[in-house]
PDB file of N, CA and C in Angstrom:
ATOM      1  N   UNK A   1      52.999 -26.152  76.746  1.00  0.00           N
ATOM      2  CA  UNK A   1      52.028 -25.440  75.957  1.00  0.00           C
ATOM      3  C   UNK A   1      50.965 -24.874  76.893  1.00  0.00           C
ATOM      4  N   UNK A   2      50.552 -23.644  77.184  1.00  0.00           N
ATOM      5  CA  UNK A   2      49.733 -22.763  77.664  1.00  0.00           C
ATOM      6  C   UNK A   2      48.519 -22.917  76.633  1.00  0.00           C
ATOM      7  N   UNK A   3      47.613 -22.978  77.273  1.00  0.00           N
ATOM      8  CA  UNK A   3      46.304 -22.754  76.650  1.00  0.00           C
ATOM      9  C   UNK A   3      44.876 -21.499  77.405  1.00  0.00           C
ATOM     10  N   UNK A   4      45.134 -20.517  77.097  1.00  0.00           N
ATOM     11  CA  UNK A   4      44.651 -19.263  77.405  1.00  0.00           C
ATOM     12  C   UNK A   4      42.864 -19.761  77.089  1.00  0.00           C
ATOM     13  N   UNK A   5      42.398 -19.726  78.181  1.00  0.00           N
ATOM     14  CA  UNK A   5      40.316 -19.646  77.830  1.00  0.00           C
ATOM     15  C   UNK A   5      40.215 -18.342  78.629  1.00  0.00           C
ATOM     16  N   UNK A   6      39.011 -18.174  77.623  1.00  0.00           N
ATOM     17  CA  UNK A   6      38.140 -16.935  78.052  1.00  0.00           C
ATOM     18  C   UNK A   6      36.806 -17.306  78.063  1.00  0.00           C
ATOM     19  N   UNK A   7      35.874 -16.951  79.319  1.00  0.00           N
ATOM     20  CA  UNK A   7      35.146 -17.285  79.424  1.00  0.00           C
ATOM     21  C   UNK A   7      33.757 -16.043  79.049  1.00  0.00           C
ATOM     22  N   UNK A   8      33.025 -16.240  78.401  1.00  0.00           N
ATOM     23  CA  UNK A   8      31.952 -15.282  77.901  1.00  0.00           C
ATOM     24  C   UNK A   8      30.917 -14.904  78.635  1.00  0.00           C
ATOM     25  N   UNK A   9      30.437 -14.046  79.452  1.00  0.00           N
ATOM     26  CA  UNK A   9      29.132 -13.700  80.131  1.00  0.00           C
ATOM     27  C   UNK A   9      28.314 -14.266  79.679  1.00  0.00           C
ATOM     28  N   UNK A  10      26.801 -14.338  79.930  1.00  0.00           N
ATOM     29  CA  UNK A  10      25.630 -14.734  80.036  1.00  0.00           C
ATOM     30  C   UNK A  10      25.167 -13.489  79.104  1.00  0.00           C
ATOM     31  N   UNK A  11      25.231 -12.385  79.081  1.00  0.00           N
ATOM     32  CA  UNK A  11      24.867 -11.216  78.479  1.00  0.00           C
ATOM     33  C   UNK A  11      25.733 -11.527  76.876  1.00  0.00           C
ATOM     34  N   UNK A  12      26.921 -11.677  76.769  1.00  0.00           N
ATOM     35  CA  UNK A  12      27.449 -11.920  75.306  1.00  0.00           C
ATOM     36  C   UNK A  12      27.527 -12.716  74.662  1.00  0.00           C
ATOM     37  N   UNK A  13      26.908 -13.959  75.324  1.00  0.00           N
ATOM     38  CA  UNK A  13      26.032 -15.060  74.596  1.00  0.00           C
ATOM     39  C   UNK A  13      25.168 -14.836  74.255  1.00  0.00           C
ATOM     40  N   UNK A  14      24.531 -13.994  74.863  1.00  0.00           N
ATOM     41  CA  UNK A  14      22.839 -13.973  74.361  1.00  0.00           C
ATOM     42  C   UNK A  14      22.373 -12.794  73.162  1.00  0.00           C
ATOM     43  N   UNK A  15      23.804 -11.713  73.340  1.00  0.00           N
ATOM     44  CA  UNK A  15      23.947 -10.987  72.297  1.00  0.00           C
ATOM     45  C   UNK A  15      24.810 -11.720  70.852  1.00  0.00           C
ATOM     46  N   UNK A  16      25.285 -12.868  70.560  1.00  0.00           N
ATOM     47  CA  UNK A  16      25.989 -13.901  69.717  1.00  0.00           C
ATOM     48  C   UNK A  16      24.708 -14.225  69.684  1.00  0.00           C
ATOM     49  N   UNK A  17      24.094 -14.944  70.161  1.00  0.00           N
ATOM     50  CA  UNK A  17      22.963 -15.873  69.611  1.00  0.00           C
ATOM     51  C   UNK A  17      21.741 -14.897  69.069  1.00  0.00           C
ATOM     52  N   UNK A  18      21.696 -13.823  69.818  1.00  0.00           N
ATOM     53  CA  UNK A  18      20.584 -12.808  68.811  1.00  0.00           C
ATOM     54  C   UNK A  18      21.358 -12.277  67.300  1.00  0.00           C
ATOM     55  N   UNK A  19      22.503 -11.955  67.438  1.00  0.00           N
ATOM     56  CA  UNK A  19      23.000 -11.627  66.106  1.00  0.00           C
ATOM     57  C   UNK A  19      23.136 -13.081  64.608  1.00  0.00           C
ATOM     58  N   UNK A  20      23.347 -14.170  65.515  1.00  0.00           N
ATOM     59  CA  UNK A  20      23.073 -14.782  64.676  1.00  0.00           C
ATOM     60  C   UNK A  20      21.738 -15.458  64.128  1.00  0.00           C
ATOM     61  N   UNK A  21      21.150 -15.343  64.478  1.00  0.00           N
ATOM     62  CA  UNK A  21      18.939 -15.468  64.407  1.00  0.00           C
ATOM     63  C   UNK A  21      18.968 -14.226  63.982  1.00  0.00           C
ATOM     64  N   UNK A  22      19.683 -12.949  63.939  1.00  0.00           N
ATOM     65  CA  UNK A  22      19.017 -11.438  63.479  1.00  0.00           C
ATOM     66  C   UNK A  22      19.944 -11.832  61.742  1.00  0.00           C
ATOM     67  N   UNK A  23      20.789 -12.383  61.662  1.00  0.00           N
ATOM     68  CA  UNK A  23      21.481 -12.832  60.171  1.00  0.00           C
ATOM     69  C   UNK A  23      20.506 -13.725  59.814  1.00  0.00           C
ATOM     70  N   UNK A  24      20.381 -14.789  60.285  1.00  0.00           N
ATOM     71  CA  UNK A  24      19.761 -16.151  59.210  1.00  0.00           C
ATOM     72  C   UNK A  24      17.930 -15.552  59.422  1.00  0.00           C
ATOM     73  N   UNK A  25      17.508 -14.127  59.451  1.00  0.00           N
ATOM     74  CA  UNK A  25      16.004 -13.544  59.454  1.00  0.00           C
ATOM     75  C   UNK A  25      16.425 -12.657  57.959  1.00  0.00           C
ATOM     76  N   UNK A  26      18.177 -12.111  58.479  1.00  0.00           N
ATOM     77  CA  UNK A  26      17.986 -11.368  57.283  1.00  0.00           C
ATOM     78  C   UNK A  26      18.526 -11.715  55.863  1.00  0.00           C
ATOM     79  N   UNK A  27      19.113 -12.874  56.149  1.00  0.00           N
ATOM     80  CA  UNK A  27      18.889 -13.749  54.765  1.00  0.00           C
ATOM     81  C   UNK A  27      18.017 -13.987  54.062  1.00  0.00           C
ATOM     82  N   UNK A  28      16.926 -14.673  54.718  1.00  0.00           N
ATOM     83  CA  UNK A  28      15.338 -15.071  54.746  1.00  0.00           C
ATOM     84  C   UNK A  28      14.928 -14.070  54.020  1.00  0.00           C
ATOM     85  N   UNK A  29      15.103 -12.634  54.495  1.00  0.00           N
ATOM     86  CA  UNK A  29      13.878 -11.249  53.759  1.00  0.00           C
ATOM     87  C   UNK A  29      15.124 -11.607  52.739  1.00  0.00           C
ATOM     88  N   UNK A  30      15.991 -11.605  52.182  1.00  0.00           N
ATOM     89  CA  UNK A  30      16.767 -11.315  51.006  1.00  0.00           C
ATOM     90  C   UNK A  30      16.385 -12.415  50.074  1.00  0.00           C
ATOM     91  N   UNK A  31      16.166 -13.572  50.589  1.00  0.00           N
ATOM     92  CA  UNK A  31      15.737 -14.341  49.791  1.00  0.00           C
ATOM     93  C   UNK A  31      13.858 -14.376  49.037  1.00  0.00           C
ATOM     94  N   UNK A  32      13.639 -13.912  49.967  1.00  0.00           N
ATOM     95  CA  UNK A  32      11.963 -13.787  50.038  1.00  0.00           C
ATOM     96  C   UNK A  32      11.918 -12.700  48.925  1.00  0.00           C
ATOM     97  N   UNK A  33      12.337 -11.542  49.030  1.00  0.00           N
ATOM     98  CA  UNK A  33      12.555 -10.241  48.339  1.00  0.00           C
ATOM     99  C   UNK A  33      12.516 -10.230  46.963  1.00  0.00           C
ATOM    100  N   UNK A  34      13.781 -11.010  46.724  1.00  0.00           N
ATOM    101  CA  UNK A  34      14.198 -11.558  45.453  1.00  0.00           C
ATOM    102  C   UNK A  34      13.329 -12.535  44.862  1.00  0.00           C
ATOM    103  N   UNK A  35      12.635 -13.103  45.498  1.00  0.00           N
ATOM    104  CA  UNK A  35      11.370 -14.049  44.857  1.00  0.00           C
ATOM    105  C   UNK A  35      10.463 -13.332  44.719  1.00  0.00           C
ATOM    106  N   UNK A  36      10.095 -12.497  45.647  1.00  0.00           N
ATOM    107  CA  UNK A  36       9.061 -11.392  46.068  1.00  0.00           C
ATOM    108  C   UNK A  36       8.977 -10.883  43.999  1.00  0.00           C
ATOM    109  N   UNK A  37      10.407 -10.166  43.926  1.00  0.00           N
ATOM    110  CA  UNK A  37      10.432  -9.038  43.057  1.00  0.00           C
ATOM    111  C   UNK A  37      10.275  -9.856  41.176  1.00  0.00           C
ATOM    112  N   UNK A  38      10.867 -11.096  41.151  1.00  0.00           N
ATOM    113  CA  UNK A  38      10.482 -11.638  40.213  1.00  0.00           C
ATOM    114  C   UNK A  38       9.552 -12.296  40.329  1.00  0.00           C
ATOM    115  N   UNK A  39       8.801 -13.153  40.838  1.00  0.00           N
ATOM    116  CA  UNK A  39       7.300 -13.505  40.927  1.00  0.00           C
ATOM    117  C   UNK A  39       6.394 -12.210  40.364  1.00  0.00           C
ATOM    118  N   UNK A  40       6.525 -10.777  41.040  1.00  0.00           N
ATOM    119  CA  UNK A  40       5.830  -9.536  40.335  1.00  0.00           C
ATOM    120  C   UNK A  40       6.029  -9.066  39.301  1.00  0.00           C
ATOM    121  N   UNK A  41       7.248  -9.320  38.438  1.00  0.00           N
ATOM    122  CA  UNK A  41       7.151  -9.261  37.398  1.00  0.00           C
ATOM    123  C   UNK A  41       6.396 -10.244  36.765  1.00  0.00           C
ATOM    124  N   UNK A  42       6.538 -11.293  36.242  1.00  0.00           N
ATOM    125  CA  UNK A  42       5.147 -12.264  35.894  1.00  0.00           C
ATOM    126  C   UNK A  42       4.197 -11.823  36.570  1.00  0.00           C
ATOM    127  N   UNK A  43       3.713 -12.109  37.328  1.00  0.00           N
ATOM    128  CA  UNK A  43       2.407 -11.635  37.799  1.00  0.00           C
ATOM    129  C   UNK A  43       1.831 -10.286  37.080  1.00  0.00           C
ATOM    130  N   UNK A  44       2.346  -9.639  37.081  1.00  0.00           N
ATOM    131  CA  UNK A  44       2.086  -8.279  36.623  1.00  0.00           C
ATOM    132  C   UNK A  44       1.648  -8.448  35.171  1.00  0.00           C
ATOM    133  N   UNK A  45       2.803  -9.051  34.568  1.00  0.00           N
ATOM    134  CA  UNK A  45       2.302  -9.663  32.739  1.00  0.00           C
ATOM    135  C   UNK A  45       1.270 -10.246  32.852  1.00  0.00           C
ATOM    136  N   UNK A  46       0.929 -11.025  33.805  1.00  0.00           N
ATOM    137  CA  UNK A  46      -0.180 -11.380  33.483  1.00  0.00           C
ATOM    138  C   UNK A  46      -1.718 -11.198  34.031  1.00  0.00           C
ATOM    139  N   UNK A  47      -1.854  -9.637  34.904  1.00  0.00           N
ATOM    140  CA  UNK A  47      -3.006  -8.996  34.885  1.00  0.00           C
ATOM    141  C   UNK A  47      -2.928  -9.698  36.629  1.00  0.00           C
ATOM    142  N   UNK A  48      -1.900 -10.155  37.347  1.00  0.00           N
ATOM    143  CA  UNK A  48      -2.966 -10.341  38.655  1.00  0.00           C
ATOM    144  C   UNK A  48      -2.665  -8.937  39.825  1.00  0.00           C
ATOM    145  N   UNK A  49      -3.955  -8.979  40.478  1.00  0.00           N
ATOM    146  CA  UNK A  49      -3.522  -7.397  41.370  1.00  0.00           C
ATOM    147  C   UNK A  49      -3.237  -7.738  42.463  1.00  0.00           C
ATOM    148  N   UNK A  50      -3.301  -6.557  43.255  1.00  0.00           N
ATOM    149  CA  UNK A  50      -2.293  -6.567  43.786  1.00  0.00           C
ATOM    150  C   UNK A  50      -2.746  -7.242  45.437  1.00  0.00           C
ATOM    151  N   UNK A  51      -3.689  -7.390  45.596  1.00  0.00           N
ATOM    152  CA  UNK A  51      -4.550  -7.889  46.943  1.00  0.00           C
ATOM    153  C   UNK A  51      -3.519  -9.144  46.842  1.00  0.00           C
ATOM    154  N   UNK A  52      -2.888  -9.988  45.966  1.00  0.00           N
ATOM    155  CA  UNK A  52      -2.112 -11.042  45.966  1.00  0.00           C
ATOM    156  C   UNK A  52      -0.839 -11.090  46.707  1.00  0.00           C
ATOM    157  N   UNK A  53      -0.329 -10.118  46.641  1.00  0.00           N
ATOM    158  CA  UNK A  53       0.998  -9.535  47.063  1.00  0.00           C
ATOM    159  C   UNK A  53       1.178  -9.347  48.428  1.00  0.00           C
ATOM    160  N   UNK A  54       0.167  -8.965  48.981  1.00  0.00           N
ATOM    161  CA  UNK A  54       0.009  -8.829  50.254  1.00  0.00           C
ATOM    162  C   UNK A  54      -0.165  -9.715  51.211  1.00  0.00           C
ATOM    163  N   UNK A  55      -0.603 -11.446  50.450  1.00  0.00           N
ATOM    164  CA  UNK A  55      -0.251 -12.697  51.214  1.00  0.00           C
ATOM    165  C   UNK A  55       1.153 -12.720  51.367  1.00  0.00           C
ATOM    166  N   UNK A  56       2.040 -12.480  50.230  1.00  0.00           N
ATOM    167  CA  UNK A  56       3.611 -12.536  50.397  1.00  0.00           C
ATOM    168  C   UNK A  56       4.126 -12.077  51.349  1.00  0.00           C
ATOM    169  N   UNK A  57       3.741 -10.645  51.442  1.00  0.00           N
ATOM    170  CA  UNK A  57       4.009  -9.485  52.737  1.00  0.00           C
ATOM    171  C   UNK A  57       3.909 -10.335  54.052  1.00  0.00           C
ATOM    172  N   UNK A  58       2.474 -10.959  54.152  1.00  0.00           N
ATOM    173  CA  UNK A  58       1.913 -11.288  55.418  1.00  0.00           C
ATOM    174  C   UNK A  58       2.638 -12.845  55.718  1.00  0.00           C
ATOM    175  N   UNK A  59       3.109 -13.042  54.551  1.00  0.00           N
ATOM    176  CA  UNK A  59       3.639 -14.556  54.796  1.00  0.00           C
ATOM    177  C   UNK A  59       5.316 -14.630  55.709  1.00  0.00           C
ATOM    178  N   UNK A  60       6.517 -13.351  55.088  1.00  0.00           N
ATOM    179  CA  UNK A  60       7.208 -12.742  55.237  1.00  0.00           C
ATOM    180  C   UNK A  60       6.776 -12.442  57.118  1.00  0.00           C
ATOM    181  N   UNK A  61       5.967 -11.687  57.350  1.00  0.00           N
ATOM    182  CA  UNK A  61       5.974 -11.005  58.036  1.00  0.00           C
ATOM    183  C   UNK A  61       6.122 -12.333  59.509  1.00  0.00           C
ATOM    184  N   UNK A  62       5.033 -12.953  59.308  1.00  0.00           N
ATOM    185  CA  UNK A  62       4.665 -14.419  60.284  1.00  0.00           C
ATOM    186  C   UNK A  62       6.064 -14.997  60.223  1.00  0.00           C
ATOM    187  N   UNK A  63       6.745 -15.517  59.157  1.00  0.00           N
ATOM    188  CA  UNK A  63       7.931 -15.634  59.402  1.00  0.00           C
ATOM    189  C   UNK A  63       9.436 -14.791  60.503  1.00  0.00           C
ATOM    190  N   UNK A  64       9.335 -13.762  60.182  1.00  0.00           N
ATOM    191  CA  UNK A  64       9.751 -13.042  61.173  1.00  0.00           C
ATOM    192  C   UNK A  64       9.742 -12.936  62.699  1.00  0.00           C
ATOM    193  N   UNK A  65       8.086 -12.936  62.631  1.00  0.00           N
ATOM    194  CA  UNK A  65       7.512 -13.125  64.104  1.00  0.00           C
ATOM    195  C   UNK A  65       7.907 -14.388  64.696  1.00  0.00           C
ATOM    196  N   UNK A  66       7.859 -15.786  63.967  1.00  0.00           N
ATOM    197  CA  UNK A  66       8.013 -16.553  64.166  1.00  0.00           C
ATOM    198  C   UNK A  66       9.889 -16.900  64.933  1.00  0.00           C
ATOM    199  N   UNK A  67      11.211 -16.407  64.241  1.00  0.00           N
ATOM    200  CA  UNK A  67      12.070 -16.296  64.714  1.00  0.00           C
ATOM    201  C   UNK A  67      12.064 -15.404  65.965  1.00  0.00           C
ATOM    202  N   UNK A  68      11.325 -14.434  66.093  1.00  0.00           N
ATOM    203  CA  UNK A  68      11.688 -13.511  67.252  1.00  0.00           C
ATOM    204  C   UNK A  68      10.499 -14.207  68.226  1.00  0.00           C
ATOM    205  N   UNK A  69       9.518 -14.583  68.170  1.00  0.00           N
ATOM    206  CA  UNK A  69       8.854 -15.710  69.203  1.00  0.00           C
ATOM    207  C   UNK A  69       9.807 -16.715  69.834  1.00  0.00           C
ATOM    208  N   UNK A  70      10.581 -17.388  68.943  1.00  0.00           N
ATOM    209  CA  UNK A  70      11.595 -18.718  68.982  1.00  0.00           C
ATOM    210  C   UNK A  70      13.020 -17.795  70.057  1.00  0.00           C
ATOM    211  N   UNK A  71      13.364 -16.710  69.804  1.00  0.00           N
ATOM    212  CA  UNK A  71      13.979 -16.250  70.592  1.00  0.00           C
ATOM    213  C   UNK A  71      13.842 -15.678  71.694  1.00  0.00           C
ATOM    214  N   UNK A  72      12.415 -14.749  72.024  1.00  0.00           N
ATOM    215  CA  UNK A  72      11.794 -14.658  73.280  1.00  0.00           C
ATOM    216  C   UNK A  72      11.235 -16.222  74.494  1.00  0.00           C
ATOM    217  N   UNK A  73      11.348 -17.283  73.346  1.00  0.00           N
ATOM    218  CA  UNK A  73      11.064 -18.084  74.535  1.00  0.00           C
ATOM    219  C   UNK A  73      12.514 -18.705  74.904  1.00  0.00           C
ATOM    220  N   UNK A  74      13.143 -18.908  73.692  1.00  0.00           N
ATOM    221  CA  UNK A  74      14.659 -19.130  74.726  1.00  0.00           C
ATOM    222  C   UNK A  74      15.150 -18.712  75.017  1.00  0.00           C
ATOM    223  N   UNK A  75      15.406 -17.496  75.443  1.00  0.00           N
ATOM    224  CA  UNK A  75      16.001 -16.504  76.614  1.00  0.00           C
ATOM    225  C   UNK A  75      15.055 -16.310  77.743  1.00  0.00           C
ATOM    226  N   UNK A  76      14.067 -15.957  77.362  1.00  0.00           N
ATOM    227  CA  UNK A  76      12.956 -15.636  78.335  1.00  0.00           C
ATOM    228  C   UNK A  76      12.652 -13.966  78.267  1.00  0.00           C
ATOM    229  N   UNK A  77      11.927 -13.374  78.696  1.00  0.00           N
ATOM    230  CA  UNK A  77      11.650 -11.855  78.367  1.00  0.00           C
ATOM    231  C   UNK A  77      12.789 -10.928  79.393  1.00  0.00           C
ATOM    232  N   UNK A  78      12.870 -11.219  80.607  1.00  0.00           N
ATOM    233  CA  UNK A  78      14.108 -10.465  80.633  1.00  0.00           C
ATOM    234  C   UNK A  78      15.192 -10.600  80.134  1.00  0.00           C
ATOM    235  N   UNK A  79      15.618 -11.128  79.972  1.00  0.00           N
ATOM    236  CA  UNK A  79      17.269 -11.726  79.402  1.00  0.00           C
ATOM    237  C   UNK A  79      16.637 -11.047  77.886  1.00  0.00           C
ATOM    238  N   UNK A  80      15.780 -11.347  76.879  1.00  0.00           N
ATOM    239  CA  UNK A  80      15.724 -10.705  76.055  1.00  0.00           C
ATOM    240  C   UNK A  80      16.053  -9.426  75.865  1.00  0.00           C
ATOM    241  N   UNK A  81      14.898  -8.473  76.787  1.00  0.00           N
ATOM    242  CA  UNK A  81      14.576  -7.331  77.005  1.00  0.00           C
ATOM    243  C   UNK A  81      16.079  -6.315  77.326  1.00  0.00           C
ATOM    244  N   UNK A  82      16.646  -7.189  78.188  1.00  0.00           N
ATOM    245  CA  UNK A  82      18.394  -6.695  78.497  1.00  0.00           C
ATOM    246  C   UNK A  82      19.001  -6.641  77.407  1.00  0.00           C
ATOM    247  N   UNK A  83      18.654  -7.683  76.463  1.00  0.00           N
ATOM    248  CA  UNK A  83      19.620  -7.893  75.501  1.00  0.00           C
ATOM    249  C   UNK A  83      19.430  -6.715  74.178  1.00  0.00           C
ATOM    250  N   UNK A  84      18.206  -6.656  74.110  1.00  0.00           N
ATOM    251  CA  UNK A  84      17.567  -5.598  72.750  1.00  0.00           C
ATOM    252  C   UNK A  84      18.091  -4.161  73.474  1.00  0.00           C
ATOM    253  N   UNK A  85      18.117  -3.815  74.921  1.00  0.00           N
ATOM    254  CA  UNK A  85      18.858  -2.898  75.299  1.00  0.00           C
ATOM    255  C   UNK A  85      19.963  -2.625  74.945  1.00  0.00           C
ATOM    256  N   UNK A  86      20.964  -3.249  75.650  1.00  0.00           N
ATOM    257  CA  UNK A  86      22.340  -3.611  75.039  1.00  0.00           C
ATOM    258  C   UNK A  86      22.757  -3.149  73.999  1.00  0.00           C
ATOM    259  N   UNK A  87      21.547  -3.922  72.789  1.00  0.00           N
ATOM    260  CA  UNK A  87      22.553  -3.646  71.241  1.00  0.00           C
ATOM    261  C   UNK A  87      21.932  -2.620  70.547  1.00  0.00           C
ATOM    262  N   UNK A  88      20.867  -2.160  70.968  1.00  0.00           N
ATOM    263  CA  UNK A  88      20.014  -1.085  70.729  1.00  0.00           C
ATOM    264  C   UNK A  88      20.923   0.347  71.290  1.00  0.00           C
ATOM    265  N   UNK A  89      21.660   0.420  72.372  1.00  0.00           N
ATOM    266  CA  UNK A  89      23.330   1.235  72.589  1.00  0.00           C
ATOM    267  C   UNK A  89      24.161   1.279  72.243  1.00  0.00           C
ATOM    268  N   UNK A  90      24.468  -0.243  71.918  1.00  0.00           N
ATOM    269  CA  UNK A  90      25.557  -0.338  71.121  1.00  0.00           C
ATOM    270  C   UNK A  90      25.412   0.153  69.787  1.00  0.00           C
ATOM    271  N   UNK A  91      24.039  -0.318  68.799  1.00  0.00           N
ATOM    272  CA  UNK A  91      23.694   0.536  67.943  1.00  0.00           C
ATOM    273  C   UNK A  91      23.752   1.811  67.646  1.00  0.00           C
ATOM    274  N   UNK A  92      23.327   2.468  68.106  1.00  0.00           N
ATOM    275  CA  UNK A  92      23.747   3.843  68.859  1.00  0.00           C
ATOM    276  C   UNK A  92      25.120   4.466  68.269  1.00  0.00           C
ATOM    277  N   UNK A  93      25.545   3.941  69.298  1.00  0.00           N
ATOM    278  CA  UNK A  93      27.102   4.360  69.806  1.00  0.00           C
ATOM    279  C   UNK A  93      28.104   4.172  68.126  1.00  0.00           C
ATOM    280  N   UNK A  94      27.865   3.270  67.701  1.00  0.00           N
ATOM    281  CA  UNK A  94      28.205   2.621  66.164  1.00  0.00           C
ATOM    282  C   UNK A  94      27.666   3.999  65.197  1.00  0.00           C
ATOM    283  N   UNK A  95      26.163   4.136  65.029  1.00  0.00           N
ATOM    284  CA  UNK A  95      25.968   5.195  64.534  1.00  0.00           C
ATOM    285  C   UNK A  95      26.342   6.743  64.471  1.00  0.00           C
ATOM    286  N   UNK A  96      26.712   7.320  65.283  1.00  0.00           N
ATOM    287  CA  UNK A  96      26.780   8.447  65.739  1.00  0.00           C
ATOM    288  C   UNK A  96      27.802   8.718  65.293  1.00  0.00           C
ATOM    289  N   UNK A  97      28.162   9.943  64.845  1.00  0.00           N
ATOM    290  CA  UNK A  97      29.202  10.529  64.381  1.00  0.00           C
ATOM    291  C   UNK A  97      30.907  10.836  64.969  1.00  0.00           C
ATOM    292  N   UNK A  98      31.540  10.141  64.624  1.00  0.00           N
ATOM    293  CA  UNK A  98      32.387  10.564  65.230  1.00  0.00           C
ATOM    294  C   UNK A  98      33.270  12.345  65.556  1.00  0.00           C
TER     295      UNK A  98
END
């Protein structure tokens, strides 16, 4: 029995581990969203404005920061910085018309 390994760069680990922290952020806003959007309905019935809403926003938002802090310190800023390159081309390249 042959057993074939492949071994993964340092660069496509670090693009795996950002895609998966860039999923479980965008779960998070989907879940937040959806609370977001029914919480405003009540709220709304019942007269509160909107200066309220904007803790949600800001609460959301710190959250966010908070995963992409958690990922700038475990890579470190270059290895990051390479990496947001990377898929920010690859992005790109995905988009563009064939």
């Amino acid at each position: 029995m042959t057993i074939n390994t492949q071994s993964l760069t340092q660069a496509e680990l670090d693009d795996i581990y950002h895609k998966a922290v860039f999923d479980c952020d965008q779960a998070l806003a989907d879940v937040i969203r959806r609370m977001f959007l029914a919480l405003h309905e009540q709220m709304v019935a019942k007269g509160v404005g909107p200066a309220f809403w904007n803790a949600f926003r800001d609460d959301h938002n710190e959250i966010a920061q908070a995963f992409n802090d958690c990922e700038v310190k475990h890579l470190g800023a270059t290895r990051y910085d390479a990496m947001m390159a990377r898929l920010g081309s690859s992005d790109k390249l995905e988009k563009s018309p064939q």
